[in-house]
N, C-alpha and C. Protein backbone atom coordinates (compact mmCIF):
# COMPACT_ATOMS: atom_id res chain seq x y z
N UNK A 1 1.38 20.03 9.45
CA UNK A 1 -0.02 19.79 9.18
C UNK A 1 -0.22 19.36 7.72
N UNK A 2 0.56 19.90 7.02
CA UNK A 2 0.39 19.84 5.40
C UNK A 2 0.84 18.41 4.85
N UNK A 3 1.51 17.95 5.84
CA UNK A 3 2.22 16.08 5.45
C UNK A 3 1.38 15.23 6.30
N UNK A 4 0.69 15.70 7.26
CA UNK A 4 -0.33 14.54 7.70
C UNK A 4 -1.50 14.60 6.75
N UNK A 5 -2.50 16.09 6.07
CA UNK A 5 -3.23 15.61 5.01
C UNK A 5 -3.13 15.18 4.23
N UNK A 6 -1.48 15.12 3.50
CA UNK A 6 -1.16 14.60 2.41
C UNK A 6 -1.39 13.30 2.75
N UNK A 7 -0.45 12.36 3.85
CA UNK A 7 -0.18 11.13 4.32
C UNK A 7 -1.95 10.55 4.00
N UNK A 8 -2.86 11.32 4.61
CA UNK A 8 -4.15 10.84 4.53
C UNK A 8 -5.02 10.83 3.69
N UNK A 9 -4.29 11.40 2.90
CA UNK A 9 -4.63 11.22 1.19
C UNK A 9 -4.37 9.97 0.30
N UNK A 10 -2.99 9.81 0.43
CA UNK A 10 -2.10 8.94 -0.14
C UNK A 10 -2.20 7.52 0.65
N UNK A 11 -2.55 7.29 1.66
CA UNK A 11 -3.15 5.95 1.92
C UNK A 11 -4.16 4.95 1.53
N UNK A 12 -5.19 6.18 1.60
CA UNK A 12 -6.21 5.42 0.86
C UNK A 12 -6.20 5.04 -0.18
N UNK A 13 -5.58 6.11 -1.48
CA UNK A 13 -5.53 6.04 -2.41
C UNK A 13 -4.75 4.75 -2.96
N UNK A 14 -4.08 4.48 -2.36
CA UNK A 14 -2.45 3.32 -2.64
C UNK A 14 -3.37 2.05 -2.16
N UNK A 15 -4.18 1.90 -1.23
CA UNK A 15 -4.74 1.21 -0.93
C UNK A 15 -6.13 0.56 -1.71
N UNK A 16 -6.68 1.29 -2.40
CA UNK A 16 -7.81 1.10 -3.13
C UNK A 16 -7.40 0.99 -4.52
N UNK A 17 -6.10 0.29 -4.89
CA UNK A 17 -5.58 0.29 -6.45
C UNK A 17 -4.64 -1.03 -6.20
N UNK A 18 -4.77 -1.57 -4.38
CA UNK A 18 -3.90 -2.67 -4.28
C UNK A 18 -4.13 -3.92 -5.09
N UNK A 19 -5.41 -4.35 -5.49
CA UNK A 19 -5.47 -5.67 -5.85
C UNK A 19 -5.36 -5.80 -7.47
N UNK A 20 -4.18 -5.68 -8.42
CA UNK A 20 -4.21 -4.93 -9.38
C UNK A 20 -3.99 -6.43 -9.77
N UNK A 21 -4.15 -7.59 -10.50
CA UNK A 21 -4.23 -8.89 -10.84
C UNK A 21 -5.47 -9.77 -11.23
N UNK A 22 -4.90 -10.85 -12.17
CA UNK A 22 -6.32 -11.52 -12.14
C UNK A 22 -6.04 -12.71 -11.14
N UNK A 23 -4.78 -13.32 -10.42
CA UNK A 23 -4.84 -14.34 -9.53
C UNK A 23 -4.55 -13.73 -8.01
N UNK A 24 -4.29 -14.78 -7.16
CA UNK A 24 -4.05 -14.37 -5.72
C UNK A 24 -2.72 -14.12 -5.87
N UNK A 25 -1.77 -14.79 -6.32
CA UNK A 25 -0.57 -14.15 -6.01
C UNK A 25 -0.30 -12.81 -7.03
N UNK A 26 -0.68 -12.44 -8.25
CA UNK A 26 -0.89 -11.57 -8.94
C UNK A 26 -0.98 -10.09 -8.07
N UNK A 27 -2.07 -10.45 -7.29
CA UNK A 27 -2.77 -9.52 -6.14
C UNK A 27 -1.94 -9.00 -5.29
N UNK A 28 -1.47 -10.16 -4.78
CA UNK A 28 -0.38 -10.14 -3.70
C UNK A 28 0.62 -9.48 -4.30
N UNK A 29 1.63 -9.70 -4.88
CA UNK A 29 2.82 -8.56 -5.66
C UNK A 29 2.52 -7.64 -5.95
N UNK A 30 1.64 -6.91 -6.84
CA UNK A 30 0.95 -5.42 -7.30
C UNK A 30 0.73 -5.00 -5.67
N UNK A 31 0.16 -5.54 -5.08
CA UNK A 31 -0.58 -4.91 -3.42
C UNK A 31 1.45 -4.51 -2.69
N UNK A 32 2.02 -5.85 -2.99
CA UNK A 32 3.31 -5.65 -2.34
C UNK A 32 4.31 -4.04 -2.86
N UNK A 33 3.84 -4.01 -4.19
CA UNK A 33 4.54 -3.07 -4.60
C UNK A 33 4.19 -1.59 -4.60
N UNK A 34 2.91 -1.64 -4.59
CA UNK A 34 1.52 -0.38 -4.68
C UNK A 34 2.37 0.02 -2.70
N UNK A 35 2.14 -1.00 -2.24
CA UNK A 35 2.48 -0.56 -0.51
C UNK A 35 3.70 0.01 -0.07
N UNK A 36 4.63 -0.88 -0.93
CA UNK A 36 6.00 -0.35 -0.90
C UNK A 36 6.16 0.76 -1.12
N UNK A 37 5.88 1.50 -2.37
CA UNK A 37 5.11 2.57 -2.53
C UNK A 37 4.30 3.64 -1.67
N UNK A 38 3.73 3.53 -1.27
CA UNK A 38 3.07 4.55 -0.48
C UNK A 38 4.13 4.25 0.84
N UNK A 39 4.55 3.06 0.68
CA UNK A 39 4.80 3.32 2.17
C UNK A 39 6.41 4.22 2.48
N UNK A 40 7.05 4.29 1.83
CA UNK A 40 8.36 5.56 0.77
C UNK A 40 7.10 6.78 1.22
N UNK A 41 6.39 7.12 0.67
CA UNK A 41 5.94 8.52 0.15
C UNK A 41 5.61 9.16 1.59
N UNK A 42 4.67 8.07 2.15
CA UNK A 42 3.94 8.42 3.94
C UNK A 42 5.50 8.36 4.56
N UNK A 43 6.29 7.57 4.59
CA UNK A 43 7.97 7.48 5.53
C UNK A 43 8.33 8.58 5.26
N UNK A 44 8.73 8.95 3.76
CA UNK A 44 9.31 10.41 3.79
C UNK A 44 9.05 12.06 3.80
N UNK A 45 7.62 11.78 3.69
CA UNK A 45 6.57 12.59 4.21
C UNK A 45 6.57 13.11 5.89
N UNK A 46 6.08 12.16 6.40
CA UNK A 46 6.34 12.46 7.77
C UNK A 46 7.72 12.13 8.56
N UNK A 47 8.52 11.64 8.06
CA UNK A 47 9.67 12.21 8.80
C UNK A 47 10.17 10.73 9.30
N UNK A 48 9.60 9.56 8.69
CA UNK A 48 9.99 8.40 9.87
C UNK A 48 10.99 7.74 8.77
N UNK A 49 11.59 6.38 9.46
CA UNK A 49 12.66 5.82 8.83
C UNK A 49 12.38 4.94 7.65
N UNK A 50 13.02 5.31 6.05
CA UNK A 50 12.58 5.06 5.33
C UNK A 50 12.32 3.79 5.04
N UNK A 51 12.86 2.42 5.25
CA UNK A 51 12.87 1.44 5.39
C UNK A 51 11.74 0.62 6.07
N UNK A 52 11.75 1.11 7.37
CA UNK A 52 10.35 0.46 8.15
C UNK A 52 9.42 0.77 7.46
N UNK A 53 9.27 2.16 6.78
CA UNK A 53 8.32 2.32 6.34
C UNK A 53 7.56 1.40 5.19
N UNK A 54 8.49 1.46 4.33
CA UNK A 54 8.42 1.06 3.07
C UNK A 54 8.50 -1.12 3.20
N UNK A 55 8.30 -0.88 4.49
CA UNK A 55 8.57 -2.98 5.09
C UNK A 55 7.07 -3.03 5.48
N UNK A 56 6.86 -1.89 5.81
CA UNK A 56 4.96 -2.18 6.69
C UNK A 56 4.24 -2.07 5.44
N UNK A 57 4.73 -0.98 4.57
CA UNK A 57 3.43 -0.83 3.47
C UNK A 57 3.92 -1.71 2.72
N UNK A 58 4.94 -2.62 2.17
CA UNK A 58 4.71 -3.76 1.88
C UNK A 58 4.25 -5.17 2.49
N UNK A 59 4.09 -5.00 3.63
CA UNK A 59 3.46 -6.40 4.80
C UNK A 59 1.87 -6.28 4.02
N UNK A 60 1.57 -4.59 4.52
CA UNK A 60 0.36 -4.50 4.40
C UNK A 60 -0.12 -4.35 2.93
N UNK A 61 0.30 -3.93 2.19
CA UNK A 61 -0.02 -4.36 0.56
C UNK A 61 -0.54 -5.11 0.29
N UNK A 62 0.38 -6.28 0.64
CA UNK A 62 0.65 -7.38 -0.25
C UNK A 62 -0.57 -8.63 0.84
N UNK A 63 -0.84 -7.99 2.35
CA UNK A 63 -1.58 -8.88 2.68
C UNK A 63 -3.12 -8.56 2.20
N UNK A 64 -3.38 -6.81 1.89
CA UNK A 64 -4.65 -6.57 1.38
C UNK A 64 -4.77 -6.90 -0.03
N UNK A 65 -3.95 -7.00 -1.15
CA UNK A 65 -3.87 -7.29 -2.26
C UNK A 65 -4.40 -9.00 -1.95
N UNK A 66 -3.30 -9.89 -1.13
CA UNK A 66 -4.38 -10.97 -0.90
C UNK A 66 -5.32 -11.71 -0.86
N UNK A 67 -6.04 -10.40 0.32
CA UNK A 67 -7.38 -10.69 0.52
C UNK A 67 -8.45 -10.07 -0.16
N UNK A 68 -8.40 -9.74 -1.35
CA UNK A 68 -8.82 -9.00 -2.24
C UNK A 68 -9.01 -10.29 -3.61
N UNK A 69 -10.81 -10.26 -3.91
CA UNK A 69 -10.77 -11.22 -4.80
C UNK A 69 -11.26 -9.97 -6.57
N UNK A 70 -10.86 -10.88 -7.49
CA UNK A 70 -11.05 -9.92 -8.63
C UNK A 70 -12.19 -9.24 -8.86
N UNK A 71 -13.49 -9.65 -8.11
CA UNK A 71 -14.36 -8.50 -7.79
C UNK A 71 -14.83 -7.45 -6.82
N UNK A 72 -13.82 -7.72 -6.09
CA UNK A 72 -13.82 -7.13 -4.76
C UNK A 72 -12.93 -7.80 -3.57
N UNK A 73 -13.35 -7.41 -1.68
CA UNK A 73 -12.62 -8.04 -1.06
C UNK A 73 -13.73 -8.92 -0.88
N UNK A 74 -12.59 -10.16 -0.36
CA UNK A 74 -13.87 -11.30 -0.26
C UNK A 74 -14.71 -11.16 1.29
């Protein structure tokens, strides 16, 4: 129970610090790495394989860092 509140902590959080740049690809790498990141902490947290993990929260990083313009998402 104590690694799924954590996990649901640590998502959002990793997620709302993704678009850390002033260009799109800027965005995109910080988001890639911020994901990579959480996505290690949620993998080894709950128990799953560290790799996939850390491949999705960089897919998904780096595609919300993306779509994320320097004042917000667009």
């Amino acid at each position: 129970m104590k690694t799924k509140i954590l996990s649901l902590l640590l998502v959002p959080l990793a997620l709302s610090v993704s678009a850390c740049g002033d260009t799109w690809g800027q965005r995109a790498a910080t988001g890639a790495g911020i994901g990579a990141g959480a996505g290690l902490a949620v993998g080894a947290l709950a128990g799953f394989p560290l790799i996939g993990s850390a491949l999705i929260g960089t897919a998904v990083g780096a595609g919300i860092g993306a779509a994320t313009a320097p004042g917000g998402i667009k």
